[in-house]
PDB file of N, CA and C in Angstrom:
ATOM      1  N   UNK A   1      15.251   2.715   0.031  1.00  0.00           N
ATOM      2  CA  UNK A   1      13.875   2.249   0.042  1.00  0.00           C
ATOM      3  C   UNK A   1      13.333   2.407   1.455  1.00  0.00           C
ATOM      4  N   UNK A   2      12.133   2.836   1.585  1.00  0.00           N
ATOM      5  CA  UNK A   2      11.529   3.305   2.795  1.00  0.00           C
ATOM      6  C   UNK A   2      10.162   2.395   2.823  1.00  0.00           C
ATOM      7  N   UNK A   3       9.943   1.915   4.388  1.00  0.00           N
ATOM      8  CA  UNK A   3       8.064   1.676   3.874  1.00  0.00           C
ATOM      9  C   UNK A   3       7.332   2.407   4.260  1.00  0.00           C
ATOM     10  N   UNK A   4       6.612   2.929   3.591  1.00  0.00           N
ATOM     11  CA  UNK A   4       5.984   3.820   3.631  1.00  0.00           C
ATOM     12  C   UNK A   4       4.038   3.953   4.123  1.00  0.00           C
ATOM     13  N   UNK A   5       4.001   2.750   3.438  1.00  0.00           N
ATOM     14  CA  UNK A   5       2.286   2.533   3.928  1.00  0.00           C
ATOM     15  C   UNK A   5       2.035   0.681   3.991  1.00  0.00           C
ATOM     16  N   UNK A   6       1.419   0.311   5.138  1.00  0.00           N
ATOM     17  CA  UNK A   6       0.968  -0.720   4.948  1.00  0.00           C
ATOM     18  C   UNK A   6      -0.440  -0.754   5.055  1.00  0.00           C
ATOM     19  N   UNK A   7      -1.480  -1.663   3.773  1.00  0.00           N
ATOM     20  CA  UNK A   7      -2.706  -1.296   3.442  1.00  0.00           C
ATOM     21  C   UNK A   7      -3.227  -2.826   3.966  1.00  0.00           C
ATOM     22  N   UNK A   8      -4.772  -2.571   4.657  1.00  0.00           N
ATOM     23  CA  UNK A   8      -5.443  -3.292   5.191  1.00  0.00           C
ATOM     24  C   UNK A   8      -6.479  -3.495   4.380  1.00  0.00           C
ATOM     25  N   UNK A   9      -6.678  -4.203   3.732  1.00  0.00           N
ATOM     26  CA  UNK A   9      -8.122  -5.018   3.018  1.00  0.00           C
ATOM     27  C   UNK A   9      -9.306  -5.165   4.184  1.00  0.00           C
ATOM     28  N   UNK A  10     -10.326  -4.209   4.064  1.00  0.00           N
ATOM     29  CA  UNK A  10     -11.084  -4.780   4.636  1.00  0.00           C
ATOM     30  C   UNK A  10     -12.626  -4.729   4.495  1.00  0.00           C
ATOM     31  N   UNK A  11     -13.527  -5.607   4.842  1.00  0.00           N
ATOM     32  CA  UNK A  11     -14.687  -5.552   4.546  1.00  0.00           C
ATOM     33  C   UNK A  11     -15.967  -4.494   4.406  1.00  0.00           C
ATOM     34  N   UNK A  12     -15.707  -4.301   5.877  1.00  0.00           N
ATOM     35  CA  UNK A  12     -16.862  -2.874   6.132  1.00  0.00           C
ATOM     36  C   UNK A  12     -15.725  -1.541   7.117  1.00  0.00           C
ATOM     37  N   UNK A  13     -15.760  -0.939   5.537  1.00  0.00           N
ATOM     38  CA  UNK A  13     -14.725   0.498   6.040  1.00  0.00           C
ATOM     39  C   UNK A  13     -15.123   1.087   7.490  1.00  0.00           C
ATOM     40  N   UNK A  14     -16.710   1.561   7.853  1.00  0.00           N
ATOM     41  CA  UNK A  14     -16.966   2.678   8.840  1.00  0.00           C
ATOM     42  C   UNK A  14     -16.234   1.321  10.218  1.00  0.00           C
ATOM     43  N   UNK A  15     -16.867   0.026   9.996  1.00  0.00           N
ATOM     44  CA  UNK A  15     -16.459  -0.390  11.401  1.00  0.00           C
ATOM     45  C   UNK A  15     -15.260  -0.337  11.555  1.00  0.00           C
ATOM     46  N   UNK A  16     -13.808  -0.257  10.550  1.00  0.00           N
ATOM     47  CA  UNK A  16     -12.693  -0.820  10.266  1.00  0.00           C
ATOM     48  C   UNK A  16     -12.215   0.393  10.915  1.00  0.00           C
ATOM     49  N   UNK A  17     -12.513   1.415  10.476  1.00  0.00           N
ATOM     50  CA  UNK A  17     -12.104   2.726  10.812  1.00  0.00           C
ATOM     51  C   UNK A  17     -12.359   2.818  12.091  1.00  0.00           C
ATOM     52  N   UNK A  18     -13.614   2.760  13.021  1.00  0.00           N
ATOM     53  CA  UNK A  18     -13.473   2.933  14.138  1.00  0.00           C
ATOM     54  C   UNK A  18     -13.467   2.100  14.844  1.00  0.00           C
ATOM     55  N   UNK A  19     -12.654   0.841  14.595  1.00  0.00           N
ATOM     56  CA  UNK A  19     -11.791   0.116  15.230  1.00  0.00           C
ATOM     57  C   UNK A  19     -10.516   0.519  15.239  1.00  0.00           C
ATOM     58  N   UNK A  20      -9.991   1.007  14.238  1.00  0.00           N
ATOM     59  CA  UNK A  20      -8.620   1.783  14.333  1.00  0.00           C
ATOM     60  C   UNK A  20      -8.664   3.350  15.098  1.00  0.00           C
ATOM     61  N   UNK A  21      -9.329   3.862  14.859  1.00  0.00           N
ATOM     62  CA  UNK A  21      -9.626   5.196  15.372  1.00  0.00           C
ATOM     63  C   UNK A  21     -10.018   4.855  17.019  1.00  0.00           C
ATOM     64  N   UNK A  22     -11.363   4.269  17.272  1.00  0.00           N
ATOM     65  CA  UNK A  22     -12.189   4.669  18.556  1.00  0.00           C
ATOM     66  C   UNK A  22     -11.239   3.246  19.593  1.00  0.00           C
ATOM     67  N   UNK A  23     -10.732   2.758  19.003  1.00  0.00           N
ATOM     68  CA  UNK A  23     -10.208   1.207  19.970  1.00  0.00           C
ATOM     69  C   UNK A  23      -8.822   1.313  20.085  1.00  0.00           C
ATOM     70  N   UNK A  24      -8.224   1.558  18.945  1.00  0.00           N
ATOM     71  CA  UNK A  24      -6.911   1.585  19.136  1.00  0.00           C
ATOM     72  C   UNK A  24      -6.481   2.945  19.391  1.00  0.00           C
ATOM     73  N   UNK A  25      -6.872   4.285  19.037  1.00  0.00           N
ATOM     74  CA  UNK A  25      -6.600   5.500  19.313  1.00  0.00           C
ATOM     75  C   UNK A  25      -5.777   5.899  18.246  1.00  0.00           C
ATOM     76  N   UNK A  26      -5.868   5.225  16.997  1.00  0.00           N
ATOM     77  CA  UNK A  26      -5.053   6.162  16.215  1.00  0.00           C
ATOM     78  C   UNK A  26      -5.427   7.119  15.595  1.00  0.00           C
ATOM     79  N   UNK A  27      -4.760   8.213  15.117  1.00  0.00           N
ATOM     80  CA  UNK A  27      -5.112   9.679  14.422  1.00  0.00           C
ATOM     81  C   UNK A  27      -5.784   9.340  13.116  1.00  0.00           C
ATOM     82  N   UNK A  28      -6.587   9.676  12.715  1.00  0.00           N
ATOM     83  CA  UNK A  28      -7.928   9.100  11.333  1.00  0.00           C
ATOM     84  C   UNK A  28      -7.167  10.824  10.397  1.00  0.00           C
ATOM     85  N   UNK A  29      -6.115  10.955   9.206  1.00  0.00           N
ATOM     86  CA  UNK A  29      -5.932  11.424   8.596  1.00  0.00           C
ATOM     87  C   UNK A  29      -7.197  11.982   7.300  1.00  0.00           C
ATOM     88  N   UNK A  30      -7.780  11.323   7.215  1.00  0.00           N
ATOM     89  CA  UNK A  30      -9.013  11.287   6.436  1.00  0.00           C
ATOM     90  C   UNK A  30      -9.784   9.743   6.383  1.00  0.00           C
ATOM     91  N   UNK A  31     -11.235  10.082   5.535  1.00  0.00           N
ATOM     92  CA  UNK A  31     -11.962   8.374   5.165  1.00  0.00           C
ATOM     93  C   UNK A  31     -12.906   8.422   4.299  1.00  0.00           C
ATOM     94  N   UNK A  32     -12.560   8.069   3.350  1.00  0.00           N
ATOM     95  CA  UNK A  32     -13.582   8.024   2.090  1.00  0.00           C
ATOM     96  C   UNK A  32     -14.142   6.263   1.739  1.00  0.00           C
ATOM     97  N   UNK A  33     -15.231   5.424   1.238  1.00  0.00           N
ATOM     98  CA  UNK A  33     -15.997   4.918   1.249  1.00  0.00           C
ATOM     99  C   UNK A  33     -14.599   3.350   0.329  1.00  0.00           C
ATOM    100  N   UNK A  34     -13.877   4.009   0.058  1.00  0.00           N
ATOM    101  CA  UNK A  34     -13.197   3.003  -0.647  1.00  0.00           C
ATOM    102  C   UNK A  34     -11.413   3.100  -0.181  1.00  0.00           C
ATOM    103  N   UNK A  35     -11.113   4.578   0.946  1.00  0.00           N
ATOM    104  CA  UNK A  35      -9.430   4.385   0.911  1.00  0.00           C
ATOM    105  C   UNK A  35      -9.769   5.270   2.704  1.00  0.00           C
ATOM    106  N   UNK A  36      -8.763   4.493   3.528  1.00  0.00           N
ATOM    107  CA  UNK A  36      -8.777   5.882   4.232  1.00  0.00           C
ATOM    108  C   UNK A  36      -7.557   5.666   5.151  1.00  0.00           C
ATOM    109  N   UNK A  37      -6.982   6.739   5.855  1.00  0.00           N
ATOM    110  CA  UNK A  37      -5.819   6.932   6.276  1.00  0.00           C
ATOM    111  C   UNK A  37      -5.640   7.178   7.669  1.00  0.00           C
ATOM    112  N   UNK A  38      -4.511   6.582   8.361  1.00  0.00           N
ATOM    113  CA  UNK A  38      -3.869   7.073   9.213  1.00  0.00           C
ATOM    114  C   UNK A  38      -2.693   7.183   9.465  1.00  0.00           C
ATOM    115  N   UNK A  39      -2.924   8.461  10.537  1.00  0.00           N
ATOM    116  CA  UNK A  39      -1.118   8.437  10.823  1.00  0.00           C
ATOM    117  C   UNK A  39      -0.700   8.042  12.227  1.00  0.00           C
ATOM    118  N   UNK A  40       0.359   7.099  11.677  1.00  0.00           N
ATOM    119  CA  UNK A  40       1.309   6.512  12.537  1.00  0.00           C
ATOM    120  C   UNK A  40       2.142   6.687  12.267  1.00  0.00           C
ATOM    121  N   UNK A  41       3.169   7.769  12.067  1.00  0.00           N
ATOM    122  CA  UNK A  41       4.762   7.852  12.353  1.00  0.00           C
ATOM    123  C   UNK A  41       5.151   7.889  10.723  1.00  0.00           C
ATOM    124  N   UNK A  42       5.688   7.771  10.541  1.00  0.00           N
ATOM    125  CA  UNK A  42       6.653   7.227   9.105  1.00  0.00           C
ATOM    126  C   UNK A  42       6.248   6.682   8.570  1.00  0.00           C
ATOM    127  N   UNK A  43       5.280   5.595   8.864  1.00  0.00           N
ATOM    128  CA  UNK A  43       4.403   4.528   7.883  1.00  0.00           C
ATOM    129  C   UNK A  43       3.045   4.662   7.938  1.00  0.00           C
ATOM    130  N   UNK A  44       2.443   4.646   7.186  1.00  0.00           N
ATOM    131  CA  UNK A  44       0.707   5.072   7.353  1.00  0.00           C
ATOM    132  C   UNK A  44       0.007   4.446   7.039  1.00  0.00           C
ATOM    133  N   UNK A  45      -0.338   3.988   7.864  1.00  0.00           N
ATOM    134  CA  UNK A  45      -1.883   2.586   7.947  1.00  0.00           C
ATOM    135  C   UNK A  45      -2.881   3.301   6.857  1.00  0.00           C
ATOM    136  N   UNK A  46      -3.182   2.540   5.595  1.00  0.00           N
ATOM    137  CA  UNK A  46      -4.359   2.577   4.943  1.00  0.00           C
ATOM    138  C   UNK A  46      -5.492   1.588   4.849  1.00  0.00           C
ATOM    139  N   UNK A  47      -6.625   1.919   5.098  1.00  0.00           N
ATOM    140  CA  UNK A  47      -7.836   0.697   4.649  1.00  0.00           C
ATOM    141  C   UNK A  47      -7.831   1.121   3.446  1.00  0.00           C
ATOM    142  N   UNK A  48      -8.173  -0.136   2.862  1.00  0.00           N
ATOM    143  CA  UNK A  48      -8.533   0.122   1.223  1.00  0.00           C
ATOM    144  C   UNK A  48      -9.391  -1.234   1.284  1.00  0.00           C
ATOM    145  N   UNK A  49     -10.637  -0.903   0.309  1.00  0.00           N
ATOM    146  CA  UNK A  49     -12.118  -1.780   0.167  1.00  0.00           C
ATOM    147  C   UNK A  49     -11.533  -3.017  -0.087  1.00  0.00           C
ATOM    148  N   UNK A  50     -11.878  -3.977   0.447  1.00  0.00           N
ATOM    149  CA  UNK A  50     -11.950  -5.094  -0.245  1.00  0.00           C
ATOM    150  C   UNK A  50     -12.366  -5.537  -1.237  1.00  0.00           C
ATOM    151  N   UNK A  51     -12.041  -7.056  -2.039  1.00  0.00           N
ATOM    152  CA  UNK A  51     -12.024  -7.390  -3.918  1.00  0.00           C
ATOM    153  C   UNK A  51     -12.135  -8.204  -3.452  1.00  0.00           C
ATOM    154  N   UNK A  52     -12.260  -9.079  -4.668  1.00  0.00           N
ATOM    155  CA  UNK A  52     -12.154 -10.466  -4.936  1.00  0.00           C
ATOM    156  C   UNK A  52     -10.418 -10.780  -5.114  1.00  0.00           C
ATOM    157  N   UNK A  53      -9.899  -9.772  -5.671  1.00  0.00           N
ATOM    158  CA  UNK A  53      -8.497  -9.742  -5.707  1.00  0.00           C
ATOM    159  C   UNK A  53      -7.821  -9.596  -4.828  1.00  0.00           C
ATOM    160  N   UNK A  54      -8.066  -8.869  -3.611  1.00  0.00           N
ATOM    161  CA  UNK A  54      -7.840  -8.269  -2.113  1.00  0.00           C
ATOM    162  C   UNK A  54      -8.541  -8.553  -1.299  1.00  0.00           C
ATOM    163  N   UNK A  55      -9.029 -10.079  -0.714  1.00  0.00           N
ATOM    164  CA  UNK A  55      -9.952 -10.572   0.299  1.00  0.00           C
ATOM    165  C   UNK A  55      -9.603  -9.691   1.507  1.00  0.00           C
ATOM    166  N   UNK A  56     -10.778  -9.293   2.564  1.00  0.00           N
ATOM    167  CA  UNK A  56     -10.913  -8.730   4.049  1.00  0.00           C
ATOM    168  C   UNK A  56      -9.803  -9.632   4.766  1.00  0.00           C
ATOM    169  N   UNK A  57      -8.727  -8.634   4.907  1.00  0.00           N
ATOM    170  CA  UNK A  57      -7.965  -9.113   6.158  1.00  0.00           C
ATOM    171  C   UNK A  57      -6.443  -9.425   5.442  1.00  0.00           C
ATOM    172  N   UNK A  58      -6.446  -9.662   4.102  1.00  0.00           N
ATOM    173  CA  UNK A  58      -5.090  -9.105   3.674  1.00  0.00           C
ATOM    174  C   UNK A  58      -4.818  -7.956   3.669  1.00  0.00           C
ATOM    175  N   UNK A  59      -2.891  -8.295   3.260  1.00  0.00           N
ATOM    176  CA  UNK A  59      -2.401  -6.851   4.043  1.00  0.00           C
ATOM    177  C   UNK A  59      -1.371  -6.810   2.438  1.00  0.00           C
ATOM    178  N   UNK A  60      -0.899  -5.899   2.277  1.00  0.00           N
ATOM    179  CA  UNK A  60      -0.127  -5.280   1.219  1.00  0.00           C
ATOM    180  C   UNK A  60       0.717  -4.628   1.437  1.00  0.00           C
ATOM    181  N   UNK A  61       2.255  -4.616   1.566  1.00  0.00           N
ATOM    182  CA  UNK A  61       2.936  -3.155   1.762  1.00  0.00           C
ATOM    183  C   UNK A  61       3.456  -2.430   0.971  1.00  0.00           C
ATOM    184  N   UNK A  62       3.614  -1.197   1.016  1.00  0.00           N
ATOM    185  CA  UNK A  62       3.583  -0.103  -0.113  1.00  0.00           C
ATOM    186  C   UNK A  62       5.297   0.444   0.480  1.00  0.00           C
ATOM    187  N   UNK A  63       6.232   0.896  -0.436  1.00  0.00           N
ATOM    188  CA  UNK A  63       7.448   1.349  -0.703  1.00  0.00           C
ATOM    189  C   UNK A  63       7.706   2.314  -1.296  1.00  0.00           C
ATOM    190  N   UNK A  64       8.200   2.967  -0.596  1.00  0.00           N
ATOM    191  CA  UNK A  64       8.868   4.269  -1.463  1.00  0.00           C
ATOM    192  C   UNK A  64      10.061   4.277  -1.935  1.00  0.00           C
ATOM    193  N   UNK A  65      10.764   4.882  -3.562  1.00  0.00           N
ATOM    194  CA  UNK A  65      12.061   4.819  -3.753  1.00  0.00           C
ATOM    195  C   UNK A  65      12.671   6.465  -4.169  1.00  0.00           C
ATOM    196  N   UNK A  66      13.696   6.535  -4.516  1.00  0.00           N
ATOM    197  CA  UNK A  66      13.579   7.933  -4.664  1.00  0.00           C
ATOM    198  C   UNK A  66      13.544   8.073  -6.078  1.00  0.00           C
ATOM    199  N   UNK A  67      14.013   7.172  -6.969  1.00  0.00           N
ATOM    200  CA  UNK A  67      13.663   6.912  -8.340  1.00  0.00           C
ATOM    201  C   UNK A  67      13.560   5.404  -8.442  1.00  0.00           C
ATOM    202  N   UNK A  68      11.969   6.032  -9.094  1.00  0.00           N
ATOM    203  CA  UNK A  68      11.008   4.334  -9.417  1.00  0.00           C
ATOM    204  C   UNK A  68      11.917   4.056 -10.939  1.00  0.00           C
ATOM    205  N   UNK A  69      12.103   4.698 -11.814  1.00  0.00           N
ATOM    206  CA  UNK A  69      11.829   4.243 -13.315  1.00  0.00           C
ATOM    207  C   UNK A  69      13.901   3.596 -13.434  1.00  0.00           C
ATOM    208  N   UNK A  70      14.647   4.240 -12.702  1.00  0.00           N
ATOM    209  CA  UNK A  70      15.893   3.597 -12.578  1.00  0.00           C
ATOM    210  C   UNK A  70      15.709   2.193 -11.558  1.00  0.00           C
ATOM    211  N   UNK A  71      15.478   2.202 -10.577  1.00  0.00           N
ATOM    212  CA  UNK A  71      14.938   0.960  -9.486  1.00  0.00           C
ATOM    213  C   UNK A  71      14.015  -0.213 -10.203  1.00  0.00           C
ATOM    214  N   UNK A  72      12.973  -0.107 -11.160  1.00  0.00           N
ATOM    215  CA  UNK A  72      12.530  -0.655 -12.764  1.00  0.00           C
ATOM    216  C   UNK A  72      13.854  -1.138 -13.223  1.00  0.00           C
ATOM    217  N   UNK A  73      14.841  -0.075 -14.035  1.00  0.00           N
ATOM    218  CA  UNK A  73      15.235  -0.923 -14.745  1.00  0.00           C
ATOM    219  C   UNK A  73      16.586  -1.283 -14.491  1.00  0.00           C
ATOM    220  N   UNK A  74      16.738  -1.899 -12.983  1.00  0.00           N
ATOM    221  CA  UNK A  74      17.826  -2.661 -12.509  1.00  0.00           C
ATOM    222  C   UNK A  74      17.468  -3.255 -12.010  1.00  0.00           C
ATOM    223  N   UNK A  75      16.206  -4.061 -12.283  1.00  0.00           N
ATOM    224  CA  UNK A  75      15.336  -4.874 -11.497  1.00  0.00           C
ATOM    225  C   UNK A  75      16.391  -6.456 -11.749  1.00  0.00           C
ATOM    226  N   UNK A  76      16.502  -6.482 -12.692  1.00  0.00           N
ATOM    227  CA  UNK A  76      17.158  -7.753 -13.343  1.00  0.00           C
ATOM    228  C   UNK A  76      18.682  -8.077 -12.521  1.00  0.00           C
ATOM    229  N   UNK A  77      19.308  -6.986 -12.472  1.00  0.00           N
ATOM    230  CA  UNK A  77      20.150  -7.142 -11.058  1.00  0.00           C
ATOM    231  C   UNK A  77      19.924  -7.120  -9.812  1.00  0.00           C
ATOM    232  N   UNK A  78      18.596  -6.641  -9.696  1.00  0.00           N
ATOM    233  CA  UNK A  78      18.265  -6.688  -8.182  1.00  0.00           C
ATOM    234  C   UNK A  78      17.490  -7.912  -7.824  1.00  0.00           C
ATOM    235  N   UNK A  79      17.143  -8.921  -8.746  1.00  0.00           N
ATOM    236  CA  UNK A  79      16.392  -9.796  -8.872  1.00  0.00           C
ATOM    237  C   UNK A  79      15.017  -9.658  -8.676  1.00  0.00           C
ATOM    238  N   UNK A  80      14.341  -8.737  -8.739  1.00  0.00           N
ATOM    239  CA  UNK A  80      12.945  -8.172  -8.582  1.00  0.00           C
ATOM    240  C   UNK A  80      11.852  -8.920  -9.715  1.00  0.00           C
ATOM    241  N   UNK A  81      11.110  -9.229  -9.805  1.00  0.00           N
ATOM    242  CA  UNK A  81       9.879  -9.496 -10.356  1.00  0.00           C
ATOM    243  C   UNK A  81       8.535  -8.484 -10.132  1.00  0.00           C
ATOM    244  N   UNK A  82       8.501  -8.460 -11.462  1.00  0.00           N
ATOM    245  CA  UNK A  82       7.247  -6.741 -11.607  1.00  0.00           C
ATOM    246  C   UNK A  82       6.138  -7.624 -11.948  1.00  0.00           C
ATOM    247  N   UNK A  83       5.384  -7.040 -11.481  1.00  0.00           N
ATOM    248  CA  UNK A  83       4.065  -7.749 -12.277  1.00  0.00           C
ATOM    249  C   UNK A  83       3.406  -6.039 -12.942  1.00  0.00           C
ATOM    250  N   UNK A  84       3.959  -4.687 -13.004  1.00  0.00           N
ATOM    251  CA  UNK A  84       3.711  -4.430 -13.812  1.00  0.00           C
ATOM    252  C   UNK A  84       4.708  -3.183 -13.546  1.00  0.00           C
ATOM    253  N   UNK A  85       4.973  -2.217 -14.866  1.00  0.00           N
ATOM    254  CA  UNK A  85       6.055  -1.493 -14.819  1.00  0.00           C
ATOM    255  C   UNK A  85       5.459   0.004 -14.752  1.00  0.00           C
ATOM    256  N   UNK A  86       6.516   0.754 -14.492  1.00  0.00           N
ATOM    257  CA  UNK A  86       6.196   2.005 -13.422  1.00  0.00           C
ATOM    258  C   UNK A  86       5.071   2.955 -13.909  1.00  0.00           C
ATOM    259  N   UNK A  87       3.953   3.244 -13.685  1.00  0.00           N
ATOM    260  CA  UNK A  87       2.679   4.268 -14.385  1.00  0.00           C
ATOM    261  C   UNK A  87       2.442   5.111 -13.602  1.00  0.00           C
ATOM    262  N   UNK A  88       1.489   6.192 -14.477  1.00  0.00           N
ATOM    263  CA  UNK A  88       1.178   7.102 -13.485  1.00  0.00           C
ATOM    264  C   UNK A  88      -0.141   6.905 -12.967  1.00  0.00           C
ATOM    265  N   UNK A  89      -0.610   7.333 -11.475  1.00  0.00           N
ATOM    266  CA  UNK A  89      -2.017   6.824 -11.147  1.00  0.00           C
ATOM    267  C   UNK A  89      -2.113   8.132  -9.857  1.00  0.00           C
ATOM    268  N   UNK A  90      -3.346   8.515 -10.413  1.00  0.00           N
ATOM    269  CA  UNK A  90      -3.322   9.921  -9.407  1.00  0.00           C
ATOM    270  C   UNK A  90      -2.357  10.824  -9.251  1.00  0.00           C
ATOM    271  N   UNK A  91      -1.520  10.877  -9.669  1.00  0.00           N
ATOM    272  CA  UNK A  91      -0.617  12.276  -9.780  1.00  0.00           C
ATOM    273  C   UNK A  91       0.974  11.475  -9.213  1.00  0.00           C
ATOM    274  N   UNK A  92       1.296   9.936  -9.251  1.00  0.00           N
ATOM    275  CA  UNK A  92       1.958   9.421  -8.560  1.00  0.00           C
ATOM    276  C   UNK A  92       2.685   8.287  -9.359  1.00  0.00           C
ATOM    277  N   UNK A  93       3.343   8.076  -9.644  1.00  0.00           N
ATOM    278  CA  UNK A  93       4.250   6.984 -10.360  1.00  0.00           C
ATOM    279  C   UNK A  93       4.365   5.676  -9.164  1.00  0.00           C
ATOM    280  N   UNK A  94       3.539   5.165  -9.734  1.00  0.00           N
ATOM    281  CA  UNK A  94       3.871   3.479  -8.854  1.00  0.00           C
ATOM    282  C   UNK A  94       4.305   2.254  -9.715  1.00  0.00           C
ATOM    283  N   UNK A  95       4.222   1.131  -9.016  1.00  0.00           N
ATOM    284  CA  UNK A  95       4.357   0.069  -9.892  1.00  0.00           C
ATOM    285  C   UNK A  95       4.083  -1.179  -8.971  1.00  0.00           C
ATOM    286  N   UNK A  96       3.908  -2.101  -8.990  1.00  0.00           N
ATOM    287  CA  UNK A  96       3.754  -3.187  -8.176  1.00  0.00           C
ATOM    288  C   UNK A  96       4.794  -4.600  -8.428  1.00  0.00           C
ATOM    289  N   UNK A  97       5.329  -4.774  -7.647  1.00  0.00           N
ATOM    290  CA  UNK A  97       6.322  -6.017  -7.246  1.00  0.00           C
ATOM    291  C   UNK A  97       5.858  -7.635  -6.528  1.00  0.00           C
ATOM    292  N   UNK A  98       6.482  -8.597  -6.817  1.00  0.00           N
ATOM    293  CA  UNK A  98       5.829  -9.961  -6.106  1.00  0.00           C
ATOM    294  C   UNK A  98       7.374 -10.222  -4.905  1.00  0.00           C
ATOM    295  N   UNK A  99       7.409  -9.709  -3.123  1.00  0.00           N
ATOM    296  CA  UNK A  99       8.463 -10.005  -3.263  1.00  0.00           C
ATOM    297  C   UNK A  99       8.811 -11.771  -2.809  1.00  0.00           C
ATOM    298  N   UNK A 100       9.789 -11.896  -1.666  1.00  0.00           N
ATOM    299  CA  UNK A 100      10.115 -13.528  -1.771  1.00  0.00           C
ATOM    300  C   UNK A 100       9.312 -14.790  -1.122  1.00  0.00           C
ATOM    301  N   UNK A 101       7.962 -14.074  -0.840  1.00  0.00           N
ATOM    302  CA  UNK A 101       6.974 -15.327  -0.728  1.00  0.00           C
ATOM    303  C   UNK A 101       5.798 -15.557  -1.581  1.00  0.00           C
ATOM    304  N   UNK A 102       5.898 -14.158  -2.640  1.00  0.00           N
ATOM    305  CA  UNK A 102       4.927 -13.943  -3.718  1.00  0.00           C
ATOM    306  C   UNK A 102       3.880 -12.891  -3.586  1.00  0.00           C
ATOM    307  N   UNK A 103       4.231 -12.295  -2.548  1.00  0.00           N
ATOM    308  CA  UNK A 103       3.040 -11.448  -1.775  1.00  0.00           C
ATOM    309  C   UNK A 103       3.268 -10.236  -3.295  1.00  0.00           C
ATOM    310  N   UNK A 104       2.270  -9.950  -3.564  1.00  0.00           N
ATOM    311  CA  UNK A 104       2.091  -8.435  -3.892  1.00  0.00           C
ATOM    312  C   UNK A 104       2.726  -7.347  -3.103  1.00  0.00           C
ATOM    313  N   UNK A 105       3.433  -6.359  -3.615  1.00  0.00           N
ATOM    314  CA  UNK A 105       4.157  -4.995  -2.955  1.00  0.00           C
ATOM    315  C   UNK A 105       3.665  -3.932  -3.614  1.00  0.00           C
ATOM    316  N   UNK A 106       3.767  -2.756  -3.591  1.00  0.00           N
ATOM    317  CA  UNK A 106       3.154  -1.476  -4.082  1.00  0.00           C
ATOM    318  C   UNK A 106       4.559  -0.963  -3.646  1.00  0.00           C
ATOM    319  N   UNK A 107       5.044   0.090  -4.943  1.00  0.00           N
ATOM    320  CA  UNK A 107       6.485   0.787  -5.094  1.00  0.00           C
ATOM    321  C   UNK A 107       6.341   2.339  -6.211  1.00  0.00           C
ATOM    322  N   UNK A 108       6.422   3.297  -4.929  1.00  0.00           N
ATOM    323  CA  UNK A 108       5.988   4.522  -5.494  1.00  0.00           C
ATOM    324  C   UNK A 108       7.586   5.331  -6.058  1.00  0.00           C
ATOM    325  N   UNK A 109       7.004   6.283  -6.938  1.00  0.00           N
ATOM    326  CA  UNK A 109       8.730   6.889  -6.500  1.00  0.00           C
ATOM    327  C   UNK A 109       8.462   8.156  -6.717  1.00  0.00           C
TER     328      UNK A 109
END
């Protein structure tokens, strides 16, 4: 298991972005109105819009496995809790996990 992206909830994307971009100096991979990316190394900072489900200023981290749908179903030995099981979404098999303080996780494979 790798982490792979940690995602920033936040309010108003253009300022968010060039607070990450123009303040902190990081590399702006792309930025679209609802997701946008950077690269930092191995793990890649995403903004993603804020919800009612995802208030401004939570954070989410996203996981990579090398097989999601076996890592699913040894969850019960691994003691994992899904809140939903592995789908496809954009060309990508994810699934989402609660891990041991309840936080929401994102788990690609």
């Amino acid at each position: 298991m790798q982490l792979t992206y940690a995602i920033k909830f936040v309010a108003d994307m253009d300022r968010a972005v060039a607070f990450h971009r123009d303040t902190l100096g990081l590399t702006l991979k792309f930025q679209t109105p609802g997701w946008s990316e950077f690269d930092t190394g191995a793990t890649t900072l995403a903004l993603h819009a804020a919800s009612d489900k995802n208030p401004a200023g939570s954070v989410e981290l996203g996981y990579t496995v090398e097989d999601l749908k076996a890592f699913y179903a040894a969850r019960d030995e691994r003691g994992v809790t899904f809140i939903e099981p592995p789908h496809e979404l954009h060309g990508s098999l994810l699934s989402t996990f609660r891990d041991s303080e309840g936080a929401e996780c994102s788990l690609s494979g």
